[in-house]
N, C-alpha and C. Protein backbone atom coordinates (compact mmCIF):
# COMPACT_ATOMS: atom_id res chain seq x y z
N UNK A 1 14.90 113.24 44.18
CA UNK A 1 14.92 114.53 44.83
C UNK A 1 14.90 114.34 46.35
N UNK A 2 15.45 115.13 46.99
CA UNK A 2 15.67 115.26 48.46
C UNK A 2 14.66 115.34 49.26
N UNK A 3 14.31 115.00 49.99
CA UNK A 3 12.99 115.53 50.71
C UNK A 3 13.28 116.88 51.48
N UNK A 4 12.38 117.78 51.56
CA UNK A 4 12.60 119.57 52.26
C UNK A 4 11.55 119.78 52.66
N UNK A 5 11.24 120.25 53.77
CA UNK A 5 10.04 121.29 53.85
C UNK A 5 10.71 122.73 54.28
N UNK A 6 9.11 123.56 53.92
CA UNK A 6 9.31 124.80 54.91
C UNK A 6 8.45 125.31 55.84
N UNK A 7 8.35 125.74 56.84
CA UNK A 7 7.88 125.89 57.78
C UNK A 7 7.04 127.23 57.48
N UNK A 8 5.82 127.74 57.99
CA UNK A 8 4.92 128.64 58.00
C UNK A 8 3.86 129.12 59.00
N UNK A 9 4.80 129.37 60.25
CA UNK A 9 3.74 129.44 61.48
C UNK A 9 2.79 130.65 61.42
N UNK A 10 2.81 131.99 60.40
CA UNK A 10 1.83 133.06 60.12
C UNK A 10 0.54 132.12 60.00
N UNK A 11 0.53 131.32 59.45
CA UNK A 11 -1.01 130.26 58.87
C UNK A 11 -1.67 129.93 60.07
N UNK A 12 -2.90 129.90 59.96
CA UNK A 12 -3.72 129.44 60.86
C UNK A 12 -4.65 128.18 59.98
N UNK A 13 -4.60 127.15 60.10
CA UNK A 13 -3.38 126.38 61.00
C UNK A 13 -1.98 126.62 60.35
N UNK A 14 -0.97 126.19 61.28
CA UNK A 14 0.55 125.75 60.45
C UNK A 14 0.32 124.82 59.86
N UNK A 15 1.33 125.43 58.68
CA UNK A 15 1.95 124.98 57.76
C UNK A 15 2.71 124.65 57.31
N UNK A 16 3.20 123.02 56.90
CA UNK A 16 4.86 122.76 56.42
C UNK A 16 4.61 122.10 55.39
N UNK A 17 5.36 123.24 53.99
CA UNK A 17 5.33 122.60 52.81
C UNK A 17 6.37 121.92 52.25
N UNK A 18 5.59 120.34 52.21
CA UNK A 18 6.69 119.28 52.44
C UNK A 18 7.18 118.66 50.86
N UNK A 19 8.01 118.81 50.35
CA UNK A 19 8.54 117.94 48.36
C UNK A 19 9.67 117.54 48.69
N UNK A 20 9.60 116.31 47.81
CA UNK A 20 10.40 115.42 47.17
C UNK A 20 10.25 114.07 47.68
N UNK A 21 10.88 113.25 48.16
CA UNK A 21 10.95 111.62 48.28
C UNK A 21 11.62 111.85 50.25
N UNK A 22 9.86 111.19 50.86
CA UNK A 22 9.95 110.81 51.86
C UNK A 22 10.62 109.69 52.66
N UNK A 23 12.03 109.35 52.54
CA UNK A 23 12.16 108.25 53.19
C UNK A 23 13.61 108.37 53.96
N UNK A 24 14.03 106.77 54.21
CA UNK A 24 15.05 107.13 54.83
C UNK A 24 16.05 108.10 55.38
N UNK A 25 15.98 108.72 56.29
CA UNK A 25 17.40 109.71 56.27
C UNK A 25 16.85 110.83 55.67
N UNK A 26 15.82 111.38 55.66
CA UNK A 26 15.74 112.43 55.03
C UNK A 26 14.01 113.28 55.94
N UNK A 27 13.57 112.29 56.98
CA UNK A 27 12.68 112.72 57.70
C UNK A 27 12.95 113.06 59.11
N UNK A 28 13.92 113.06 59.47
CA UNK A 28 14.29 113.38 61.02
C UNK A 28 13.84 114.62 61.44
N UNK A 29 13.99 115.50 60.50
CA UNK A 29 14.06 116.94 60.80
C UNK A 29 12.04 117.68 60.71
N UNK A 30 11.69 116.92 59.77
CA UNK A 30 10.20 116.62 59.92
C UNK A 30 9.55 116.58 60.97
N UNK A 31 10.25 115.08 61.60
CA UNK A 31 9.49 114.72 63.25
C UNK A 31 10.09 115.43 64.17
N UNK A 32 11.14 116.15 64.49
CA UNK A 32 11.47 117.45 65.31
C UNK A 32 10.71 118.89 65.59
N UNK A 33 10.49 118.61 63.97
CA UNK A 33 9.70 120.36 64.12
C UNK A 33 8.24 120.07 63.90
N UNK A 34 7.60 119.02 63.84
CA UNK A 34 6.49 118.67 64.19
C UNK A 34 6.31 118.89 66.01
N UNK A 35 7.01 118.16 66.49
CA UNK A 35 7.41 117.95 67.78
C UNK A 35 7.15 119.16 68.04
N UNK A 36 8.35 120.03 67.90
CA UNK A 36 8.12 121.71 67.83
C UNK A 36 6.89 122.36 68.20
N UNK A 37 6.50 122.57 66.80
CA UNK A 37 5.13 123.06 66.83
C UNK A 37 4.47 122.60 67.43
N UNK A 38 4.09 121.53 67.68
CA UNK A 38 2.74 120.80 68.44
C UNK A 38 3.24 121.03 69.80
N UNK A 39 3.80 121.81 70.40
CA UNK A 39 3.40 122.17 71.85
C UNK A 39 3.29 124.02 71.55
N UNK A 40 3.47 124.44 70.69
CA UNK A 40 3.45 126.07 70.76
C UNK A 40 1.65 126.01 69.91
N UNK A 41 1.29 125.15 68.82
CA UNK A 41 0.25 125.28 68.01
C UNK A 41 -1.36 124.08 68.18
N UNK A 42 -2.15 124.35 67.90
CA UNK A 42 -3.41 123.36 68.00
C UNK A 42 -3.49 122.83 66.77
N UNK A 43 -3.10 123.39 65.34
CA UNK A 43 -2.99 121.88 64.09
C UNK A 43 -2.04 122.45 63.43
N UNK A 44 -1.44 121.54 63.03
CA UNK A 44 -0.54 121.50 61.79
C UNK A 44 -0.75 120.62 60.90
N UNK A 45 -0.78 121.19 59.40
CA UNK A 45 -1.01 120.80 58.47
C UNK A 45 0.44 120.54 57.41
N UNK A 46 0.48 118.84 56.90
CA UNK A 46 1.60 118.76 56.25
C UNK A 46 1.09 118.73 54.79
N UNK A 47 1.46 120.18 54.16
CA UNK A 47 1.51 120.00 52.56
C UNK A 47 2.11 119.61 51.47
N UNK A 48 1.14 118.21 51.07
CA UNK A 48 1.89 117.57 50.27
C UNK A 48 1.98 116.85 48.84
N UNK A 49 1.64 118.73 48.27
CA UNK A 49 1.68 118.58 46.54
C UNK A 49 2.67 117.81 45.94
N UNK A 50 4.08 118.40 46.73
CA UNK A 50 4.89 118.13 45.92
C UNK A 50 5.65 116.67 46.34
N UNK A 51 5.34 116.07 47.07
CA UNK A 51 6.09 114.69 47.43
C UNK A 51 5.90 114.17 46.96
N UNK A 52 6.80 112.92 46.34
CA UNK A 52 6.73 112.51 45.16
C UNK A 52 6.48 111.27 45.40
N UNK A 53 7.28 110.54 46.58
CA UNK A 53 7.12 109.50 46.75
C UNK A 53 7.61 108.77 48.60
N UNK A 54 6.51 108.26 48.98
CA UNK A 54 7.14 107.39 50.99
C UNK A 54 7.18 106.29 50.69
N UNK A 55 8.71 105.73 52.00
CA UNK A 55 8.46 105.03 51.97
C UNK A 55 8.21 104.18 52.57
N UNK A 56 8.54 102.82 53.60
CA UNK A 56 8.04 102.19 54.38
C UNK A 56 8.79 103.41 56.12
N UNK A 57 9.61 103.54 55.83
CA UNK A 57 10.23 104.45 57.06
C UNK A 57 9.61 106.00 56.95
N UNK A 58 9.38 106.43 55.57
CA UNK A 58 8.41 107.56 55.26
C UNK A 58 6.92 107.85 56.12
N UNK A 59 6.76 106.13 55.95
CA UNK A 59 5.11 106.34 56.54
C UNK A 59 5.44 106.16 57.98
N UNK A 60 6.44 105.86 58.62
CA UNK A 60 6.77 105.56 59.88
C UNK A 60 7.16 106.93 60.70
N UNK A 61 7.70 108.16 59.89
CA UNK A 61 8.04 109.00 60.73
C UNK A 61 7.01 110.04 60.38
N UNK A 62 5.60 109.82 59.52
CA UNK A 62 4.33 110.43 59.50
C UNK A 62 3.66 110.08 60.93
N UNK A 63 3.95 109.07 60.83
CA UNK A 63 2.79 107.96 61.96
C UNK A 63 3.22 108.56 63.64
N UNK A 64 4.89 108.85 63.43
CA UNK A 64 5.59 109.32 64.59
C UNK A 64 5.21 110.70 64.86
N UNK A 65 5.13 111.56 64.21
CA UNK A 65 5.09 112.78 64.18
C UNK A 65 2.97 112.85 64.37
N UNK A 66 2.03 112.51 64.40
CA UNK A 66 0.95 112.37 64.08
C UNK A 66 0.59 112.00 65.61
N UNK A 67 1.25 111.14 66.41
CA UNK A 67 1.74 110.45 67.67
C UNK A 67 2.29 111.49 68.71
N UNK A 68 3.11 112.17 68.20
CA UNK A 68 3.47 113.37 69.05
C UNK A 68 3.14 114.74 68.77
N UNK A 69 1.75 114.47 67.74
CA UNK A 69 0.90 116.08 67.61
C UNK A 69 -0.25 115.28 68.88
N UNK A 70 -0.37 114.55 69.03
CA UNK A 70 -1.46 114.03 69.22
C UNK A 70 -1.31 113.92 70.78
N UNK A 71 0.05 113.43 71.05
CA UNK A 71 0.30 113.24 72.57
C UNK A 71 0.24 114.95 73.21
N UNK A 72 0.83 115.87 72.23
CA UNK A 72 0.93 117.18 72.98
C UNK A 72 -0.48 118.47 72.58
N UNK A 73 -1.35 117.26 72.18
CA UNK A 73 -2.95 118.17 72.32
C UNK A 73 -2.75 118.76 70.62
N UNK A 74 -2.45 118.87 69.85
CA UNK A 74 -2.65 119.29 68.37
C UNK A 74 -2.91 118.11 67.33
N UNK A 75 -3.58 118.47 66.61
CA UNK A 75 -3.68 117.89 65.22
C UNK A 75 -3.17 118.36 64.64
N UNK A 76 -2.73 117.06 63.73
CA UNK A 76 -2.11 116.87 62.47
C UNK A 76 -2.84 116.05 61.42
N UNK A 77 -2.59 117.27 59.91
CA UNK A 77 -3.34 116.36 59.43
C UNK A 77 -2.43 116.56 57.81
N UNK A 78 -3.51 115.91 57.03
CA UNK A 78 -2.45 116.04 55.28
C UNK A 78 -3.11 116.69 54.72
N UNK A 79 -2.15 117.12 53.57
CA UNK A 79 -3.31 117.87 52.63
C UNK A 79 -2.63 117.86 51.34
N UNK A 80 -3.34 117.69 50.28
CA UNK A 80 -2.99 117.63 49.05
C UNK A 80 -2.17 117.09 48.74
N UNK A 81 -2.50 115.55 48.75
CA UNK A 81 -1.31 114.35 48.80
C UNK A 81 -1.71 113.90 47.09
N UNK A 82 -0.99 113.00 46.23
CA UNK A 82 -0.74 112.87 45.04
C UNK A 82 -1.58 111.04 45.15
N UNK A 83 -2.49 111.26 44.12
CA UNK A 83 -2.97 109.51 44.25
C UNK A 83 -1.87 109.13 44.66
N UNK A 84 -0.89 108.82 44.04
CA UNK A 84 0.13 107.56 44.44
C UNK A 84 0.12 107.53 46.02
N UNK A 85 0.38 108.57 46.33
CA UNK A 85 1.11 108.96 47.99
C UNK A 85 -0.58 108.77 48.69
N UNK A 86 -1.51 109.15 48.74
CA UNK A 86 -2.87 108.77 49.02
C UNK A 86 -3.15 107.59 48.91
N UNK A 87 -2.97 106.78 48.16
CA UNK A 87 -3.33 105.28 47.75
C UNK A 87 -2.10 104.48 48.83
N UNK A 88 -1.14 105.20 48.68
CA UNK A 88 -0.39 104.12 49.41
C UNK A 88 -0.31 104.05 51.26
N UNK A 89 -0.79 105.56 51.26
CA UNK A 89 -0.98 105.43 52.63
C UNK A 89 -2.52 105.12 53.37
N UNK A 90 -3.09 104.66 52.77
CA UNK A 90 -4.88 103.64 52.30
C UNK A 90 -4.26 102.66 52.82
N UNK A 91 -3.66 102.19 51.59
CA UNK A 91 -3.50 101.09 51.73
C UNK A 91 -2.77 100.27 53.28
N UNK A 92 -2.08 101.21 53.70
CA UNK A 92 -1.31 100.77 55.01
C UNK A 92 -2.39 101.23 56.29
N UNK A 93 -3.52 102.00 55.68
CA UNK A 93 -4.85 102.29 57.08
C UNK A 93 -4.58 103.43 57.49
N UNK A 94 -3.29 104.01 57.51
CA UNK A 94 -3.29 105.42 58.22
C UNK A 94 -3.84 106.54 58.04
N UNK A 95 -4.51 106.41 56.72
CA UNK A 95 -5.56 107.43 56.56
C UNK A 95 -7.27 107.37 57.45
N UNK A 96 -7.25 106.41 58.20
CA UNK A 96 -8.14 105.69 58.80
C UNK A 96 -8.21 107.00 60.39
N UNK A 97 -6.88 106.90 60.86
CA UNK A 97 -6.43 107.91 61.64
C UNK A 97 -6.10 109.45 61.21
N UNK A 98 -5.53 109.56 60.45
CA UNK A 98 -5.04 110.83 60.34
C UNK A 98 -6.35 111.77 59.09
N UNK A 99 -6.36 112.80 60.00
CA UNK A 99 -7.54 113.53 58.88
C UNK A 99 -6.34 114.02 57.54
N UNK A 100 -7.26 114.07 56.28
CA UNK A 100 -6.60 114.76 55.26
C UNK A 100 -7.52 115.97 54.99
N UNK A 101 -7.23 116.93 53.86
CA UNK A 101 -7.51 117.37 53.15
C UNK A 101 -7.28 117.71 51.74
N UNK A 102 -8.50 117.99 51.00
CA UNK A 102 -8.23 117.60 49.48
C UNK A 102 -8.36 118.94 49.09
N UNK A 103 -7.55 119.55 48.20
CA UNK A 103 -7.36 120.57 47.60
C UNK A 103 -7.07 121.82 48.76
N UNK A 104 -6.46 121.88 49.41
CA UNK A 104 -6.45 122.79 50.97
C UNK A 104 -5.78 123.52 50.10
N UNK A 105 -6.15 125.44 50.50
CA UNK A 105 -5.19 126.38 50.10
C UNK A 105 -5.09 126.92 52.18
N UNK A 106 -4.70 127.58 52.63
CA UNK A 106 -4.42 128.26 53.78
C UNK A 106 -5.38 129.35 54.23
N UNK A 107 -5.35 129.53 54.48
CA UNK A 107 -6.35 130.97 54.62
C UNK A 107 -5.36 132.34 54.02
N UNK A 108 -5.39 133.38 53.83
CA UNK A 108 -4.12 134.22 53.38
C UNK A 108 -3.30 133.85 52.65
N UNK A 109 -3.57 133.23 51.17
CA UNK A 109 -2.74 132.95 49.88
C UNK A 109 -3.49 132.32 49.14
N UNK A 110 -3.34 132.90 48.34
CA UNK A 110 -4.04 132.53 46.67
C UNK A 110 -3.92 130.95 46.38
N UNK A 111 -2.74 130.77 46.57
CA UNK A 111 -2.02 129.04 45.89
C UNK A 111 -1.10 128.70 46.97
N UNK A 112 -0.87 127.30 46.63
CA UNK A 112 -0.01 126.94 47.46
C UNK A 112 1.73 127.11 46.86
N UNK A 113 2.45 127.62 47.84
CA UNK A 113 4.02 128.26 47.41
C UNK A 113 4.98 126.88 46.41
């Protein structure tokens, strides 16, 4: 599956609900509108029930985008990442840096879309 998000600046914090397979060629548009937001917003949150799977360039344009919330005064953080996708980004330390959250709904919605 493709990787997609959608964007949700009503949320306090923003929100981009991110599915399918993080990697190659399919995150550019991610680290843009991260970019984006992080000079109009103070956190953005990447939701990520539905991703299925990153990969070494996956965790590279997290790390990028995390880098340029960070350079332009916002946090970024995760939320509702899948063991696999949790374990693997452990394992590489970046959870060491980047805050998560476990079971995050938004403020103003029942579930996540």
């Amino acid at each position: 599956m493709a990787f997609t998000f959608e964007t949700y600046e009503q949320y306090t914090p923003v929100m981009l609900f991110c599915e399918g397979k993080l990697t190659l060629g399919s995150g550019g548009e991610l680290r843009a509108e991260v970019k984006r937001l992080a000079q109009l917003h103070k956190e953005i949150v990447l939701e990520m029930t539905y991703v299925e799977y990153i990969d070494s360039i996956g965790i590279g344009i997290i790390t990028t985008a995390f880098v340029s919330a960070r350079n332009a005064g916002c946090r970024l953080r995760l939320a509702n990442m899948s063991t696999r996708v949790r374990d693997l980004l452990s394992l590489t330390q970046i959870l060491r840096v980047i805050e998560t959250y476990d079971n995050f709904v938004p403020p103003g919605i029942d579930r996540v879309p």
